[in-house]
Each structure stands twice: as structure tokens, then as C-alpha cells.
Protein backbone atom coordinates (compact mmCIF):
# COMPACT_ATOMS: atom_id res chain seq x y z
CA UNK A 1 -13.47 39.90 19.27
CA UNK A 2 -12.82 37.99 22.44
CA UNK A 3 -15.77 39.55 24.45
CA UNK A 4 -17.84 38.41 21.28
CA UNK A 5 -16.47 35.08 21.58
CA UNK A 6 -17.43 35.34 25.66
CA UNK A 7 -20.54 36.36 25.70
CA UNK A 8 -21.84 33.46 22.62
CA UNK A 9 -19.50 30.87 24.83
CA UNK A 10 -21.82 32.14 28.26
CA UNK A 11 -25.12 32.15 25.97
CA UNK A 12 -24.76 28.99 23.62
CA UNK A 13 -22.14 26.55 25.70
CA UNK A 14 -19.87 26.62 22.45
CA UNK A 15 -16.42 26.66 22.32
CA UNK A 16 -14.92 29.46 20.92
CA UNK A 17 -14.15 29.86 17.50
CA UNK A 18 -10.62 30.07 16.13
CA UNK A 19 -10.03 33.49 14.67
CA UNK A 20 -8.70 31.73 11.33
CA UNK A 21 -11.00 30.54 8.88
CA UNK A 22 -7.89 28.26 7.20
CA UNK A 23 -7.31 26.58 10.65
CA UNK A 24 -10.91 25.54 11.24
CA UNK A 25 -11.02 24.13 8.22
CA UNK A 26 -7.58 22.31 8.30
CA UNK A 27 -8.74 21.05 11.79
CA UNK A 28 -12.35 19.70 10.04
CA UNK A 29 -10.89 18.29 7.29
CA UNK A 30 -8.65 16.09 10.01
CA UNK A 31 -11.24 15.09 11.78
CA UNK A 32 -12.97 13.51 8.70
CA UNK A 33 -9.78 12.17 8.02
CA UNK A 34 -9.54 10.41 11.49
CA UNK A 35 -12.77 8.92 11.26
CA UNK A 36 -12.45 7.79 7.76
CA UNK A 37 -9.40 5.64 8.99
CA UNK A 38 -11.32 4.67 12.36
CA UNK A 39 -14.28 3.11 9.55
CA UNK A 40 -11.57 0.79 7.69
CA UNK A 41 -12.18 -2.75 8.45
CA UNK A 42 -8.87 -5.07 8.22
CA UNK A 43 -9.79 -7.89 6.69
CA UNK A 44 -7.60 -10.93 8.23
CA UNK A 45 -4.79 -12.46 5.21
CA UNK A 46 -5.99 -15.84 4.11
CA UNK A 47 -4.84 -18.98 5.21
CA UNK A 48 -2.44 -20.91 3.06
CA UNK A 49 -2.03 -23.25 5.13
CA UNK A 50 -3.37 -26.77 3.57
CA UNK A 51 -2.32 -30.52 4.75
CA UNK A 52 -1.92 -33.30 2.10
CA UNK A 53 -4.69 -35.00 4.00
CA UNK A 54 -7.32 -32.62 3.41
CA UNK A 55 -7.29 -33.37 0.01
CA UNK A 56 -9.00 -36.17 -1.51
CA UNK A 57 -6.51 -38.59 -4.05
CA UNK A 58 -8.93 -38.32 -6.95
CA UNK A 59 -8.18 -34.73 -7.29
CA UNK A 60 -4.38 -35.44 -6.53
CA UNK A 61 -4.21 -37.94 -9.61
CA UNK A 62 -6.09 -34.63 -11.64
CA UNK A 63 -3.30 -32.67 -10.91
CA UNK A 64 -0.94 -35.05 -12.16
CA UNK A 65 -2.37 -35.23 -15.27
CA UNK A 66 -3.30 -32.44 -15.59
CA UNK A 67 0.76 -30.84 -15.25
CA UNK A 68 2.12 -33.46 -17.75
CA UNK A 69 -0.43 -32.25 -20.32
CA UNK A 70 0.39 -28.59 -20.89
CA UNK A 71 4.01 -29.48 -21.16
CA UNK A 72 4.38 -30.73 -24.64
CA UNK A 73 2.18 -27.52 -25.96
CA UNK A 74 4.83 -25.45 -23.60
CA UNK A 75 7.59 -26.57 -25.96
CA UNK A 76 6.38 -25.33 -28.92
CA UNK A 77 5.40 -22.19 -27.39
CA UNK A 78 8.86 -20.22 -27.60
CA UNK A 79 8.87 -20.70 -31.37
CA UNK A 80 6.20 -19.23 -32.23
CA UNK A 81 6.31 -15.87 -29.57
CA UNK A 82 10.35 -15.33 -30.86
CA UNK A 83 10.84 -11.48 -31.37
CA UNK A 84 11.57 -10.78 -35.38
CA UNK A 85 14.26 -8.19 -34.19
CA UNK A 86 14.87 -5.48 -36.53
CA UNK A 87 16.90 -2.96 -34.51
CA UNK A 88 18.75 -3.84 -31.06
CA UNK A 89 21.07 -1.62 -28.87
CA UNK A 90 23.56 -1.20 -25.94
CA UNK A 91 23.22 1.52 -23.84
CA UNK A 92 24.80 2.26 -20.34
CA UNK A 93 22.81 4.66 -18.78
CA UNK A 94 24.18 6.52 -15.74
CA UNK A 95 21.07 7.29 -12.83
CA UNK A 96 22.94 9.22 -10.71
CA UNK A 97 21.06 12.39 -11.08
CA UNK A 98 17.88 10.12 -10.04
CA UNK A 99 19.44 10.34 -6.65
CA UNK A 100 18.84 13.70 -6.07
CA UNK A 101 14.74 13.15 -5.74
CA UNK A 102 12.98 12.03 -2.77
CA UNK A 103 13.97 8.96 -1.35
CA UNK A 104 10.67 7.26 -1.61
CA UNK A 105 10.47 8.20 -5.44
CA UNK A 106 13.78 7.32 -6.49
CA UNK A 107 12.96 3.59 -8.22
CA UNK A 108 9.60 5.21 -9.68
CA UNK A 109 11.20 8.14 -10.79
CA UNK A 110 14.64 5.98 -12.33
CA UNK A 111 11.59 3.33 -14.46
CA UNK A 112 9.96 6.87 -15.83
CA UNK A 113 13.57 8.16 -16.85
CA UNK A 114 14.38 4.79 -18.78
CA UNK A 115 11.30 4.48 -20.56
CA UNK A 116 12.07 8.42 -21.76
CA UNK A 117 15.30 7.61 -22.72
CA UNK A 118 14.52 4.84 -24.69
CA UNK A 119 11.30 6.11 -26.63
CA UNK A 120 13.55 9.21 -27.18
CA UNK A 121 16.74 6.68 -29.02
CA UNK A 122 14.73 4.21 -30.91
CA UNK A 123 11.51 7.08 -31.55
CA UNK A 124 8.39 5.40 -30.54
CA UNK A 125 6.34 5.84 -27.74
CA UNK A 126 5.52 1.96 -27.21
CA UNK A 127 8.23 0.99 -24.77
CA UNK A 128 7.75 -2.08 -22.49
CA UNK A 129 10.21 -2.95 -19.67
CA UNK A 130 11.17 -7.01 -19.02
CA UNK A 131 10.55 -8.26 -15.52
CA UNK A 132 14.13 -9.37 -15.44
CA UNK A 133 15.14 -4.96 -16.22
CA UNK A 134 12.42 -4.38 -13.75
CA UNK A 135 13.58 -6.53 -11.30
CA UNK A 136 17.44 -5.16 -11.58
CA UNK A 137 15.49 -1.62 -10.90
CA UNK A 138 13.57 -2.53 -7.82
CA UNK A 139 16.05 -5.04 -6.49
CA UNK A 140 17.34 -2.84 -3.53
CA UNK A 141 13.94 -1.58 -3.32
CA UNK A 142 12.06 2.24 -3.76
CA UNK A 143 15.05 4.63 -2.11
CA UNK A 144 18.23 2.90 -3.87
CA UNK A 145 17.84 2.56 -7.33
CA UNK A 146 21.25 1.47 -9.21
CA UNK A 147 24.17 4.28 -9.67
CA UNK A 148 24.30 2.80 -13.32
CA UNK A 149 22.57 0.41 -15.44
CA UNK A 150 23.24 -1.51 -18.74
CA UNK A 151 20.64 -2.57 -21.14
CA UNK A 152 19.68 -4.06 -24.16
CA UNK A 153 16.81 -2.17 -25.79
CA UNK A 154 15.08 -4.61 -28.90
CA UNK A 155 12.45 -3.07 -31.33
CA UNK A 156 10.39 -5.56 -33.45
CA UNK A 157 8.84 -4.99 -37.02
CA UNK A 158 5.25 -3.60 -35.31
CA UNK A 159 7.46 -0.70 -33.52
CA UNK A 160 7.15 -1.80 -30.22
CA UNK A 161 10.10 -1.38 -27.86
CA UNK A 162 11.22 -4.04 -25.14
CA UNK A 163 13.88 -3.39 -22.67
CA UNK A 164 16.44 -6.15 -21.30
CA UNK A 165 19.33 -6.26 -18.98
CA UNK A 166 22.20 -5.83 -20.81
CA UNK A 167 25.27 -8.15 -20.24
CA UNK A 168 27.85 -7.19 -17.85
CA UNK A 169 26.84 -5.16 -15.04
């Protein structure tokens, strides 16, 4: 095989070929890889930066008007969007077996695990987490997830499941 690979190096100017067929096509498929990256543009993060002065009064006195309007409207809102509750429960669940995935999947894996748990207890499959349960989730970010957790899960008369922080811890 290596005289083969000699004598096509000496007549073509090739480089010889691997012996593996897997390895020259891991090698390909990271070279397409590299150049794929190499191709990304980065596009530059806007500018948030704006000065009072650049904008005009006219569109200042807008604004103002424009913020005491909604309010009034925003009052009324809570009423009407108030959960009729017909089942609510406690639970303290315990996430220490979470712990033993991946650190990078930990948070992802601990929001999966609570939405099984609860469709399992209050039998539906529409479960919806709060941002404030979320939040309590991803608060020390993706690798430490909470030991333990206490919530407050609420089901309505449609079926539909929403998740709280419970009180305490």
C-alpha cells in the first residue's frame, strides 16, 4: 500500500491518502466546519446610547401622554385576567438527583423534571411555569439548579396548569 501511495504521490503531486476511510472523512467534514465559522459575519450590538437632546420636545410631551393614558385601563386589567382556581397544591420537590447530569444541562434538565411532575399530580399535559418559578430555577444559572424547591401548582376550570413559587423556601 505505501509503494501505491509513492508512486501516485511521484506521478500526480498528491498527498497521500490516509489508509482510513472514517478519518478522511472526519478530517473533511472539519474542514467544512472551519470554513463555515470563517463565513459568519458579526454583526456589531446596537447602540443604546441616546442624549435627551437628540430628541425633539414634541415627541417628549407624546410620551407623557401617552404613559398616563394606559394607566387607568391597567387597573382594571387584574380583574378581569384573575385565575377561577379550582384545585391548588403544595409540593416540595427535592432535585437532587438532577445533579447527577451534565453540568451544562442541569437547569434544563431540573424545568423538564417539574413540568413531569406536575402534569403527572394534577393529570393534564397543559402545564405552564411563572417567570417568578422560572426565575428561582435559573437564578444561579445552567450548572446549579436548587437542591430543593417549593411550589404552588394552580389548575383553572379550562385544565390548564400554572406553576408558582411556593412560600417559604
Amino acid at each position: 500500500m505505501e509503494k501505491f501511495d509513492e508512486h501516485r504521490k511521484r506521478d500526480t503531486g498528491e498527498k497521500p491518502r490516509s489508509r482510513c476511510r472514517r478519518s478522511r472523512a472526519k478530517k473533511r467534514k472539519r474542514r467544512k466546519r472551519k470554513s463555515r465559522r470563517s463565513q459568519r459575519k458579526r454583526r456589531p450590538l446596537p447602540r443604546l446610547e441616546e442624549t435627551p437632546e437628540e430628541i425633539p420636545e414634541e415627541t417628549k410631551e407624546e410620551e407623557v401622554e401617552a404613559e398616563e393614558a394606559p394607566q387607568a385601563p391597567a387597573e382594571e386589567a387584574p380583574e378581569e385576567e384573575e385565575l377561577e382556581i379550582v384545585e391548588e397544591k403544595f409540593y416540595d420537590l427535592n432535585l437532587n438527583r438532577i445533579w447527577n447530569a451534565p453540568r451544562e444541562k442541569r437547569t434544563p434538565r431540573a424545568v423538564r423534571f417539574l413540568r413531569e411532575f406536575v402534569s403527572n399530580r394534577m393529570k393534564t399535559t397543559e402545564v405552564s411555569i411563572s417567570e417568578e418559578a422560572n426565575s428561582m430555577l435559573w437564578q444561579r444559572g445552567i450548572s446549579k439548579p436548587p437542591r430543593r424547591i417549593r411550589i404552588r401548582v394552580v389548575k383553572d376550570k379550562e385544565g390548564k396548569v400554572i406553576v408558582f413559587p411556593g412560600e417559604g423556601k
